[in-house]
N, C-alpha and C. Protein backbone atom coordinates (compact mmCIF):
# COMPACT_ATOMS: atom_id res chain seq x y z
N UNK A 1 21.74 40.63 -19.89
CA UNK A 1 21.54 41.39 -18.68
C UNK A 1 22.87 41.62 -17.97
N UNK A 2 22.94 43.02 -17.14
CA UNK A 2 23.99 42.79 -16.32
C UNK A 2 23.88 42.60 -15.00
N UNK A 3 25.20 42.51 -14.36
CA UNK A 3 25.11 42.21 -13.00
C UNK A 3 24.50 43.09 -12.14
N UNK A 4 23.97 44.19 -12.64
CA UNK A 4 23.09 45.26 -11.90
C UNK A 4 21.67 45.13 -11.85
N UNK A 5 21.60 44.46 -13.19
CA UNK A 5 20.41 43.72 -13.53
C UNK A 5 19.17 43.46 -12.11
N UNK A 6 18.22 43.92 -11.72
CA UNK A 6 17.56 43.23 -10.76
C UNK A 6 16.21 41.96 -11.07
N UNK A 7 16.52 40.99 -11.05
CA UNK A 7 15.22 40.08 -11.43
C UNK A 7 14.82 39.82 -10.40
N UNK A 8 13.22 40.25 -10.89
CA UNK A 8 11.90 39.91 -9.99
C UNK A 8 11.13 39.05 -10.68
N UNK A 9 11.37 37.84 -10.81
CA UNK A 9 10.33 37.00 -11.57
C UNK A 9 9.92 36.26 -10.29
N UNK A 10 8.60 36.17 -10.86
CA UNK A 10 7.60 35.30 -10.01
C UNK A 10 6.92 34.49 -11.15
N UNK A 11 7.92 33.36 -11.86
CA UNK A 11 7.59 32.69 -12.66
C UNK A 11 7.32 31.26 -12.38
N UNK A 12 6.49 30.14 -12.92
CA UNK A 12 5.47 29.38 -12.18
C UNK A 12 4.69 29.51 -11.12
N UNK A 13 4.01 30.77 -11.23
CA UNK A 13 3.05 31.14 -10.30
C UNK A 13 2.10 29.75 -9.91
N UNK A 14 1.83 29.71 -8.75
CA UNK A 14 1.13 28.47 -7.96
C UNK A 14 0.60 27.58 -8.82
N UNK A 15 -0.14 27.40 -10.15
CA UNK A 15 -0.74 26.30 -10.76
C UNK A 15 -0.86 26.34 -12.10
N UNK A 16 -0.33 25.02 -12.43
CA UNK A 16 -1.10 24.45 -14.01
C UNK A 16 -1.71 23.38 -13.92
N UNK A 17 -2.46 23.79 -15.17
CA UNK A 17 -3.66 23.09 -15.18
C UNK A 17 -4.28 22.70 -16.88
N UNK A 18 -3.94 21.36 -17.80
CA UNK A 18 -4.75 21.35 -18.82
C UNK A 18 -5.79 22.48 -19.17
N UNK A 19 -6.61 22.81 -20.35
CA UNK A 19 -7.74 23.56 -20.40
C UNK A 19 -9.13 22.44 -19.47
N UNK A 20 -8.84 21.38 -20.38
CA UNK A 20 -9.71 20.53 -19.02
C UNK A 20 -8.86 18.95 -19.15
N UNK A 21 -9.33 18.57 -17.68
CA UNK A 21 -8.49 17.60 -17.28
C UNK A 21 -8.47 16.11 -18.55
N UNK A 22 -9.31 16.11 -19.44
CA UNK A 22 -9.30 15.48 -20.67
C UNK A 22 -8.28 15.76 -21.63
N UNK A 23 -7.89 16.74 -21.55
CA UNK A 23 -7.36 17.53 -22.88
C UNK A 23 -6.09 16.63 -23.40
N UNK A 24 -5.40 16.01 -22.66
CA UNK A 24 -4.57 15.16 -22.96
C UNK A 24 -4.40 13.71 -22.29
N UNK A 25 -5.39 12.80 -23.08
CA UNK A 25 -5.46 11.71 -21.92
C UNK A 25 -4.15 10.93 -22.39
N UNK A 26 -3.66 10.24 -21.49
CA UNK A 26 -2.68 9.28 -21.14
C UNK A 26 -1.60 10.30 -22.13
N UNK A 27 -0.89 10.76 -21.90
CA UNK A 27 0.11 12.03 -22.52
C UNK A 27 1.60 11.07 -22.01
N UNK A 28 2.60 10.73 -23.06
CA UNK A 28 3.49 10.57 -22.49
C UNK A 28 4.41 12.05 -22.64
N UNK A 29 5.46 12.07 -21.48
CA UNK A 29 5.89 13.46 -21.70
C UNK A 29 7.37 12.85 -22.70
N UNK A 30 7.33 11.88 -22.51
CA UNK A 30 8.37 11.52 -23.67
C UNK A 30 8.34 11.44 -24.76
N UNK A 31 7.32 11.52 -25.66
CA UNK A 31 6.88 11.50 -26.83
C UNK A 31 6.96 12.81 -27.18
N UNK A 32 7.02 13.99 -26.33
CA UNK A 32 7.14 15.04 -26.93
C UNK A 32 8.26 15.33 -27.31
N UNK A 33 8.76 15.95 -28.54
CA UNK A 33 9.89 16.42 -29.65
C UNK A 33 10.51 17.56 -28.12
N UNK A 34 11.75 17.44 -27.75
CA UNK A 34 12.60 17.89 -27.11
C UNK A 34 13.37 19.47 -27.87
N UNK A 35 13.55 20.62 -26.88
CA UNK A 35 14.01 21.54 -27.18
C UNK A 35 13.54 22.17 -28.47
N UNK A 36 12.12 22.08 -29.02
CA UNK A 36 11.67 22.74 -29.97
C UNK A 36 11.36 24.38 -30.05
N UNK A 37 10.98 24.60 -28.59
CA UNK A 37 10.12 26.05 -28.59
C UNK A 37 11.39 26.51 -27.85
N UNK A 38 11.80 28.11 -28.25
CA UNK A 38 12.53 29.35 -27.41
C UNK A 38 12.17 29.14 -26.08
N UNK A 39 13.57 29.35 -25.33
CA UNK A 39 12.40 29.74 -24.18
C UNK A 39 11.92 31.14 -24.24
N UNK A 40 11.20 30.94 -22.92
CA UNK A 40 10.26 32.34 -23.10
C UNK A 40 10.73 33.73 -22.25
N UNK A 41 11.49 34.85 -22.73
CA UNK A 41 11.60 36.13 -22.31
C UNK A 41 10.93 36.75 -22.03
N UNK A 42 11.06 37.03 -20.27
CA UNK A 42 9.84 37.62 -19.81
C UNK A 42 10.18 39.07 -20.12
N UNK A 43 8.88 39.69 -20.21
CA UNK A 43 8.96 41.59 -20.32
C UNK A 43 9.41 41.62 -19.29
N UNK A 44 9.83 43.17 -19.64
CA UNK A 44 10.61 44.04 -18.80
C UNK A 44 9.60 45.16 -18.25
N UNK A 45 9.26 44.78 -17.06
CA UNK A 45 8.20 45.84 -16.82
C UNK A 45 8.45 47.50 -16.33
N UNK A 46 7.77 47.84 -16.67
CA UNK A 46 7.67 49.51 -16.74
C UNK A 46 6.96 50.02 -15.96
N UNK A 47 7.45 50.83 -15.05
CA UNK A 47 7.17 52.05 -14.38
C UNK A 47 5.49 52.54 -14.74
N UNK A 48 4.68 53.00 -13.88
CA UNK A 48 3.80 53.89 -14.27
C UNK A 48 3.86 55.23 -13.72
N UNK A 49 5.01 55.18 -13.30
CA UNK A 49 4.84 56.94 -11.97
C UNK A 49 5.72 56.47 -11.34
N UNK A 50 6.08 57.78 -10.41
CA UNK A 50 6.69 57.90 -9.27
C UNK A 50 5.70 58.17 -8.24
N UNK A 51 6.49 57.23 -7.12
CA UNK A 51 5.51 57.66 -5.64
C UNK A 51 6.76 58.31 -4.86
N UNK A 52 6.35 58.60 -3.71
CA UNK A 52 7.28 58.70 -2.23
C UNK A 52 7.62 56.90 -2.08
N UNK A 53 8.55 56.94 -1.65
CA UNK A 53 9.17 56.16 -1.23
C UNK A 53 8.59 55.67 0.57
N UNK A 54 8.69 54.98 1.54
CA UNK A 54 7.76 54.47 2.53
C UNK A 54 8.84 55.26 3.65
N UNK A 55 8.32 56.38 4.32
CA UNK A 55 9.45 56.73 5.45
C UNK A 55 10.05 58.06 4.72
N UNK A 56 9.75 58.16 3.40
CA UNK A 56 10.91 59.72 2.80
C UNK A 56 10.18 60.28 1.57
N UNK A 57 9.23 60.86 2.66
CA UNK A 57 8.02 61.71 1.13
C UNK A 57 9.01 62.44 -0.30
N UNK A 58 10.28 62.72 0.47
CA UNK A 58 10.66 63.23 -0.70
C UNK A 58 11.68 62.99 -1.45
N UNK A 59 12.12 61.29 -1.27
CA UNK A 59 12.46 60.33 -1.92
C UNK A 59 11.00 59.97 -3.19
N UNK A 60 11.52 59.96 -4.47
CA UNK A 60 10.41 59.25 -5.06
C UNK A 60 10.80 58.02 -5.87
N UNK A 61 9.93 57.12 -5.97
CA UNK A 61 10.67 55.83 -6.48
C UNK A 61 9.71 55.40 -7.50
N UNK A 62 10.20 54.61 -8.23
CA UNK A 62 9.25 54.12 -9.62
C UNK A 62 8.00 53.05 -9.42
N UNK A 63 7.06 53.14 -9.92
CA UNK A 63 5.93 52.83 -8.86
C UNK A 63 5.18 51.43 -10.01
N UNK A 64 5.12 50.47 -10.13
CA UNK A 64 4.82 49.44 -10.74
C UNK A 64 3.33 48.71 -10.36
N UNK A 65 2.81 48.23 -11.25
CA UNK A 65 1.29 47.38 -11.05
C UNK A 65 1.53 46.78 -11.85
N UNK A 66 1.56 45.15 -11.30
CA UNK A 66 1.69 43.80 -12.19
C UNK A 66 0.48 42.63 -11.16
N UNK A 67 -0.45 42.71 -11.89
CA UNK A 67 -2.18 41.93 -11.25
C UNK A 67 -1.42 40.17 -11.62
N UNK A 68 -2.22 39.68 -10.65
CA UNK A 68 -2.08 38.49 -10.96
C UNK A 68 -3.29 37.97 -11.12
N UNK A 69 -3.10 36.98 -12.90
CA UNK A 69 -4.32 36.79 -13.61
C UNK A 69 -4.09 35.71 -14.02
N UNK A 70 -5.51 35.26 -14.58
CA UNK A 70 -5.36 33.83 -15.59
C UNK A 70 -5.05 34.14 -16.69
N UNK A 71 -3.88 33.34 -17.35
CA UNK A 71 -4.11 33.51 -18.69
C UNK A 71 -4.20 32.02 -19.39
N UNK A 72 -4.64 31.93 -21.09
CA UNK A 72 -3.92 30.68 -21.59
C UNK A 72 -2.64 30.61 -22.20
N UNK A 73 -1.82 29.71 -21.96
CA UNK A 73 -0.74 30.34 -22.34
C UNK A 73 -0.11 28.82 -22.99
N UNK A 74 0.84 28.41 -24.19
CA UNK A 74 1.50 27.43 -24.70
C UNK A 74 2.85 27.10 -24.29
N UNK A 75 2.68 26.15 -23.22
CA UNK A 75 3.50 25.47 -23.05
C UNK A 75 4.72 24.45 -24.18
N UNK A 76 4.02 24.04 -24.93
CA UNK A 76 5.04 23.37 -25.71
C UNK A 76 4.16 23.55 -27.03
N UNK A 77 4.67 22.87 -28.19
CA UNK A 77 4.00 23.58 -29.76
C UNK A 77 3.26 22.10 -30.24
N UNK A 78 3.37 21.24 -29.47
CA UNK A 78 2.25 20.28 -29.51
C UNK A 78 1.44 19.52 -28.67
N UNK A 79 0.94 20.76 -27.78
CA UNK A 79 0.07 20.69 -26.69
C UNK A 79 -1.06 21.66 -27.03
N UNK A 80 -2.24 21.68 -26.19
CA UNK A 80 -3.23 22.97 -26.75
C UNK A 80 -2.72 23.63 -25.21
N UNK A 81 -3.24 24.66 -25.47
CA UNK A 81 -2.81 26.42 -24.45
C UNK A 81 -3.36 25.37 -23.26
N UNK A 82 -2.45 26.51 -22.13
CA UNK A 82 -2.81 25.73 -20.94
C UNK A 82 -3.24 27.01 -19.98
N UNK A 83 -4.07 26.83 -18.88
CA UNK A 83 -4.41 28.07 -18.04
C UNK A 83 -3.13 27.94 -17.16
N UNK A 84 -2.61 28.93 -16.77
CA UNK A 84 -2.30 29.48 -15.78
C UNK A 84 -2.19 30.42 -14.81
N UNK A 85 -1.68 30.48 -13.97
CA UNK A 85 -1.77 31.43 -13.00
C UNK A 85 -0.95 32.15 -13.39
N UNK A 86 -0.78 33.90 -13.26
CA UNK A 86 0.84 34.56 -13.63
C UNK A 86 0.33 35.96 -13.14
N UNK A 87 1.56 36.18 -12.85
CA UNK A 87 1.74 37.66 -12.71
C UNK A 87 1.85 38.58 -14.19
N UNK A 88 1.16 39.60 -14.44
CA UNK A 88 0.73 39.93 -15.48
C UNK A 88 0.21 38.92 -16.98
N UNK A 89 0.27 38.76 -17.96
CA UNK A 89 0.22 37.84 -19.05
C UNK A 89 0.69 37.13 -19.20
N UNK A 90 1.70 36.47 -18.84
CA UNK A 90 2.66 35.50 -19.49
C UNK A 90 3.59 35.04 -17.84
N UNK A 91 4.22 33.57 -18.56
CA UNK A 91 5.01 32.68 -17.16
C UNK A 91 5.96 32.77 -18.32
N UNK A 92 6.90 33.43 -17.34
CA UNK A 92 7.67 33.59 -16.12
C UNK A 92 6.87 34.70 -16.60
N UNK A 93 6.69 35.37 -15.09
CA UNK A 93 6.30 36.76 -14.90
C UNK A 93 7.35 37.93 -15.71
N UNK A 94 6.93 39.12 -15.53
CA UNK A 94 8.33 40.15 -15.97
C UNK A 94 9.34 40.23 -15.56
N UNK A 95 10.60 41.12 -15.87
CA UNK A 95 11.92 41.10 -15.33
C UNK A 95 11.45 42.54 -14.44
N UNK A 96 11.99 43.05 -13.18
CA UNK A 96 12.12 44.25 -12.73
C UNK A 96 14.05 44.67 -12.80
N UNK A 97 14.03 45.77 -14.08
CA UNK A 97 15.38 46.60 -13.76
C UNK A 97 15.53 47.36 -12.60
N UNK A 98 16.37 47.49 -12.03
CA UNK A 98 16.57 48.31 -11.26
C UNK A 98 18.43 48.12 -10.35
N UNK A 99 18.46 49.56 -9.76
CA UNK A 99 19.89 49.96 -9.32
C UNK A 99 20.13 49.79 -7.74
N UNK A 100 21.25 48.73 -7.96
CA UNK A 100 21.11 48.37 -6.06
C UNK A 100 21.05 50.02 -5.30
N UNK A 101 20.25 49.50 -4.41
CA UNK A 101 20.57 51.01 -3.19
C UNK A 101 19.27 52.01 -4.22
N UNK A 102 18.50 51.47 -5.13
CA UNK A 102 17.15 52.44 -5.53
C UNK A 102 15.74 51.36 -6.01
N UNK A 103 15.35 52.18 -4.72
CA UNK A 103 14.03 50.75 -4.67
C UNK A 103 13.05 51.20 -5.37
N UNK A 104 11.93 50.44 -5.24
CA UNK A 104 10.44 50.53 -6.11
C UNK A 104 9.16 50.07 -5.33
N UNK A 105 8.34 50.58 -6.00
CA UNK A 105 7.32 49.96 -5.24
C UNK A 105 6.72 49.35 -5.87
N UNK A 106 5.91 48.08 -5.60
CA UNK A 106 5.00 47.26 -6.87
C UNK A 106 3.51 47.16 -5.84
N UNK A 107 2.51 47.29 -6.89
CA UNK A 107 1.45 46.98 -6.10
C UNK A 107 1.08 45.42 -7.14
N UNK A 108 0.53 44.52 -6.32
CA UNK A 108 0.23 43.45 -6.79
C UNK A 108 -1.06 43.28 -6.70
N UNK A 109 -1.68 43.41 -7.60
CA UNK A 109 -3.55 43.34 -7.15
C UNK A 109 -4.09 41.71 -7.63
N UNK A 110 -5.15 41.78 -7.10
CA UNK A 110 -5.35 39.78 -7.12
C UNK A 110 -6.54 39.64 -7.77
N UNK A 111 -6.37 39.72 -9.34
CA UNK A 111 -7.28 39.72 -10.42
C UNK A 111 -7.49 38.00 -10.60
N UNK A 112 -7.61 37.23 -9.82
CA UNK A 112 -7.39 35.80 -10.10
C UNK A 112 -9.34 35.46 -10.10
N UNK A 113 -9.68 34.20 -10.78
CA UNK A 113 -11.18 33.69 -10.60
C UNK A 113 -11.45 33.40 -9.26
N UNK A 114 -12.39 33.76 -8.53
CA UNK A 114 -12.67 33.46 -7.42
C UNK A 114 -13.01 32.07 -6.97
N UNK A 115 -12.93 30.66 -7.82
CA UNK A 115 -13.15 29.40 -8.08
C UNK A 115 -12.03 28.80 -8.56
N UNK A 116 -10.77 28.13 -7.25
CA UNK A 116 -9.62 27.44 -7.30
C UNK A 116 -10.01 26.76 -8.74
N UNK A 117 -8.78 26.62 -9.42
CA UNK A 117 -8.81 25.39 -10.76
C UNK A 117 -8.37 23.79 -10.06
N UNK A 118 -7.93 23.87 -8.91
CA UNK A 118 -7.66 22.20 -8.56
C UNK A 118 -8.44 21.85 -7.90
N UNK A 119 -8.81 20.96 -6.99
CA UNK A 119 -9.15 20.55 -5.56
C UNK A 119 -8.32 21.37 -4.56
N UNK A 120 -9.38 21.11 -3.56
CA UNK A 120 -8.78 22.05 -2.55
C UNK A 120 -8.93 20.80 -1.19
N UNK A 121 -7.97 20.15 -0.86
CA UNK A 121 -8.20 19.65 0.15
C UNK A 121 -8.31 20.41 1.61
N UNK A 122 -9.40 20.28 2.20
CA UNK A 122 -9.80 21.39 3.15
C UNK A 122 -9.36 20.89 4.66
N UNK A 123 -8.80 19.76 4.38
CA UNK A 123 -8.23 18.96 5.82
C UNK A 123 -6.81 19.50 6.19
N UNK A 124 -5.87 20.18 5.16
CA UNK A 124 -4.82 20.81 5.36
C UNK A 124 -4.83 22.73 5.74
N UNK A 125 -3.83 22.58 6.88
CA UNK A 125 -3.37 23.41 7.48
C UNK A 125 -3.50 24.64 6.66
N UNK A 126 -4.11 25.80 6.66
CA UNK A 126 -4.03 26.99 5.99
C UNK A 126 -5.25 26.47 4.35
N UNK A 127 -5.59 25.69 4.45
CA UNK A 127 -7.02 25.41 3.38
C UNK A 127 -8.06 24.75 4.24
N UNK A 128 -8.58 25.13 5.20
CA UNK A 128 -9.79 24.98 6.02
C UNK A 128 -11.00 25.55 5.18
N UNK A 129 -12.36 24.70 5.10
CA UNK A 129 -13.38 25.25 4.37
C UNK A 129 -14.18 26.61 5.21
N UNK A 130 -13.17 26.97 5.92
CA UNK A 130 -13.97 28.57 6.38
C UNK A 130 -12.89 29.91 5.67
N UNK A 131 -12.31 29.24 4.75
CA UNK A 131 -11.33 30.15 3.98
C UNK A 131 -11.34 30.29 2.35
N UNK A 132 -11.41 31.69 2.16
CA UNK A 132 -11.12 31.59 0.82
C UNK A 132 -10.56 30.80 -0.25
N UNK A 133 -11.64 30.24 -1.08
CA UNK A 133 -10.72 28.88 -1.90
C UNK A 133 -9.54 29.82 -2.78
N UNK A 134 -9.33 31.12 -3.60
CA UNK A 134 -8.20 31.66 -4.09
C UNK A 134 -7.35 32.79 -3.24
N UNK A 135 -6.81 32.83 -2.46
CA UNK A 135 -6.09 33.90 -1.97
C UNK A 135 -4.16 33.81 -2.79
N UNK A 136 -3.97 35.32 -2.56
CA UNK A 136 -2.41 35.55 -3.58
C UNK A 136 -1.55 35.95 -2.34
N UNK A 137 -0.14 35.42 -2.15
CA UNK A 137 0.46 35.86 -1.62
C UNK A 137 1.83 36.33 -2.93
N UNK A 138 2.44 37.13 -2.38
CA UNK A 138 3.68 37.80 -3.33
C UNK A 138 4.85 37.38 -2.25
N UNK A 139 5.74 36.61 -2.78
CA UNK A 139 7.21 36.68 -1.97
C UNK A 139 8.15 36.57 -3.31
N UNK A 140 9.57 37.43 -3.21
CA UNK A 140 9.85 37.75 -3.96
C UNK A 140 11.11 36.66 -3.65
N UNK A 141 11.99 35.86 -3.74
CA UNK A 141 12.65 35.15 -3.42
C UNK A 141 13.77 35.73 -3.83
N UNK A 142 14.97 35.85 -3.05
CA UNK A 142 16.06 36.29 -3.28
C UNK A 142 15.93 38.54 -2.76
N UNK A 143 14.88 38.76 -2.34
CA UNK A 143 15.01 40.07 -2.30
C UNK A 143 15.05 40.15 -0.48
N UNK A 144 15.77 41.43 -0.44
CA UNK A 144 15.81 41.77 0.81
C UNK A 144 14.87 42.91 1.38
N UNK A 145 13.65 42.79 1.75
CA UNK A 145 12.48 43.22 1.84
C UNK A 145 12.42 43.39 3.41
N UNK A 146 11.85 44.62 3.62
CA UNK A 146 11.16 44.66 5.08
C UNK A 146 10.10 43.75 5.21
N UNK A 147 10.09 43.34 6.20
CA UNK A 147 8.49 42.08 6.99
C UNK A 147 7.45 42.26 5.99
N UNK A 148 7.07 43.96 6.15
CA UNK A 148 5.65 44.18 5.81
C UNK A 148 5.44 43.86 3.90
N UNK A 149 6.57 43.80 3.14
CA UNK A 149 6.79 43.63 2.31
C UNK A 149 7.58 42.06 1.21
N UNK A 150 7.28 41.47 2.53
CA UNK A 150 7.91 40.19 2.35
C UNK A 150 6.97 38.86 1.79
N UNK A 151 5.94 38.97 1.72
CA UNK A 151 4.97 38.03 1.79
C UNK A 151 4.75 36.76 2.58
N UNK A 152 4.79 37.05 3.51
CA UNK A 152 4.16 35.80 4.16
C UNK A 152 3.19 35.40 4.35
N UNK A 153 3.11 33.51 4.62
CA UNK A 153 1.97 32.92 4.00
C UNK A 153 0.49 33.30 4.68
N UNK A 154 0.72 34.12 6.23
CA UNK A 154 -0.81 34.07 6.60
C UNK A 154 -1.19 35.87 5.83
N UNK A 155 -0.32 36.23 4.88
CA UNK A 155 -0.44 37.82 4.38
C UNK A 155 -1.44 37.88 3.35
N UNK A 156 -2.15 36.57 2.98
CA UNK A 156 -2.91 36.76 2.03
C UNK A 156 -3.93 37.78 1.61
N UNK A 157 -4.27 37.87 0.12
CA UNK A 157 -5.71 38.79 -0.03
C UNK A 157 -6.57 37.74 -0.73
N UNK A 158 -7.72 38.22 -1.25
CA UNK A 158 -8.74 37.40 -2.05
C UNK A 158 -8.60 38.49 -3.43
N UNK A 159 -9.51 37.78 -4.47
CA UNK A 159 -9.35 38.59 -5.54
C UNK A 159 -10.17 39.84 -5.39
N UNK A 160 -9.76 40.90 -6.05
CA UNK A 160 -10.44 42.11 -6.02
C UNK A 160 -9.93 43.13 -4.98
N UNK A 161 -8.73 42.52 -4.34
CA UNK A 161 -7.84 43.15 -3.59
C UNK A 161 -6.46 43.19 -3.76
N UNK A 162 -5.52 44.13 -3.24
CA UNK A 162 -3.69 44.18 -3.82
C UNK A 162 -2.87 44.45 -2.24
N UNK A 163 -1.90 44.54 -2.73
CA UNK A 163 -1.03 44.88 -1.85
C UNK A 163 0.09 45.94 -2.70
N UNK A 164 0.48 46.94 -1.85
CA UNK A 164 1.51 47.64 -2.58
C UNK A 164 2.83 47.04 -1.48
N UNK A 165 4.19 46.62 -2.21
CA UNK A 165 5.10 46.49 -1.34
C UNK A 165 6.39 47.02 -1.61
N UNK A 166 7.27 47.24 -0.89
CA UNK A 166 8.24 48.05 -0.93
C UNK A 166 9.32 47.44 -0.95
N UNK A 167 10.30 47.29 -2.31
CA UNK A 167 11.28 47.01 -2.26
C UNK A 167 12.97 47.71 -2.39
N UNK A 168 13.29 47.83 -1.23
CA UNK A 168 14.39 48.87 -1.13
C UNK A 168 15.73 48.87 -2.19
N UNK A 169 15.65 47.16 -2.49
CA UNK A 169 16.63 47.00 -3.43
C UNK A 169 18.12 47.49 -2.87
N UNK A 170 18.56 47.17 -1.55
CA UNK A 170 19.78 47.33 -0.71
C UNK A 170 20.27 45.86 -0.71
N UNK A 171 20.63 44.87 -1.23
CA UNK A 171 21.27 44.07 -1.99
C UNK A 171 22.28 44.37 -3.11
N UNK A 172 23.56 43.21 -2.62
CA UNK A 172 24.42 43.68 -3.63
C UNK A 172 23.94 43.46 -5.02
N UNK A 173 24.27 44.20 -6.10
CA UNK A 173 23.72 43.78 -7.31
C UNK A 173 24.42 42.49 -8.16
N UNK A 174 23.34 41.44 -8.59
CA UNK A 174 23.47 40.60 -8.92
C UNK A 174 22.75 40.35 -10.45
N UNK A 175 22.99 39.19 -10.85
CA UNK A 175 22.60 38.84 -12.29
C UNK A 175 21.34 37.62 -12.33
């Protein structure tokens, strides 16, 4: 990649989780054979269209949909698949290319099971049992985003809902 390179990974999305909490009883993580598997290269995600840009109808910018879903996915090559959470198919999420000073828009839609995979302790701040047990927030770490596009934590949706957000990509370009 180069230093123009823009990465948007949203890789270890909020949870793992065995297939079930049996699946590996008493597991030492030391017993596992060290540096066996590649790591994993996230796609490079692709454009579906151009929109207007937010403020300059006739600015158009490359317009992206990456859902956040369960998948199973293999963690190491002598473990069985594990669920996770991810932005499109696979952890680490995709790479986003793009040219400082030419932004994009991503809509993030919240294809997740409506039935948390952990416990949900309901005594903590922002998991009260009058709230959705799965809601998605998107923060892109390292991007320089307007508010409305920033994700913050009370910005949540539930599944079956998205957010489109706007990233101007006015950051120097980095690697």
């Amino acid at each position: 990649m180069t230093r123009r390179t823009f990465v948007g990974q949203a890789a270890g999305f909020t949870a793992i989780l065995p297939r079930t909490l049996s699946a590996a009883p008493g597991l030492n993580p030391n017993s596992l054979a060290k540096f066996v598997d590649p790591l994993p290269i996230p796609e490079i995600a692709k454009p579906i269209g151009l929109h207007p840009a937010p403020g300059g109808e006739s600015v158009k910018v490359p317009y992206f949909r990456v859902p956040m879903r369960q998948a199973e996915c293999k963690l190491h090559r002598d473990l069985p698949a594990t669920r996770l959470w991810c932005y499109g198919t696979s952890s680490p999420g995709p790479t986003f290319e793009a040219r400082s000073g030419q932004g994009l828009l991503v809509e993030w839609p919240n294809q997740l099971p409506g039935k948390h995979i952990l416990p949900i302790d309901h005594s903590l701040h922002g998991a009260e049992i009058d709230t959705p047990e799965v809601r998605g927030v998107v923060h892109v770490h390292g991007a320089k985003a307007p508010p409305e596009s920033d994700g913050y934590p009370e910005d949540w949706y539930v599944p079956g809902k998205s957010r489109t957000y706007f990233y101007p990509n006015g950051q120097e370009a980095a690697a």
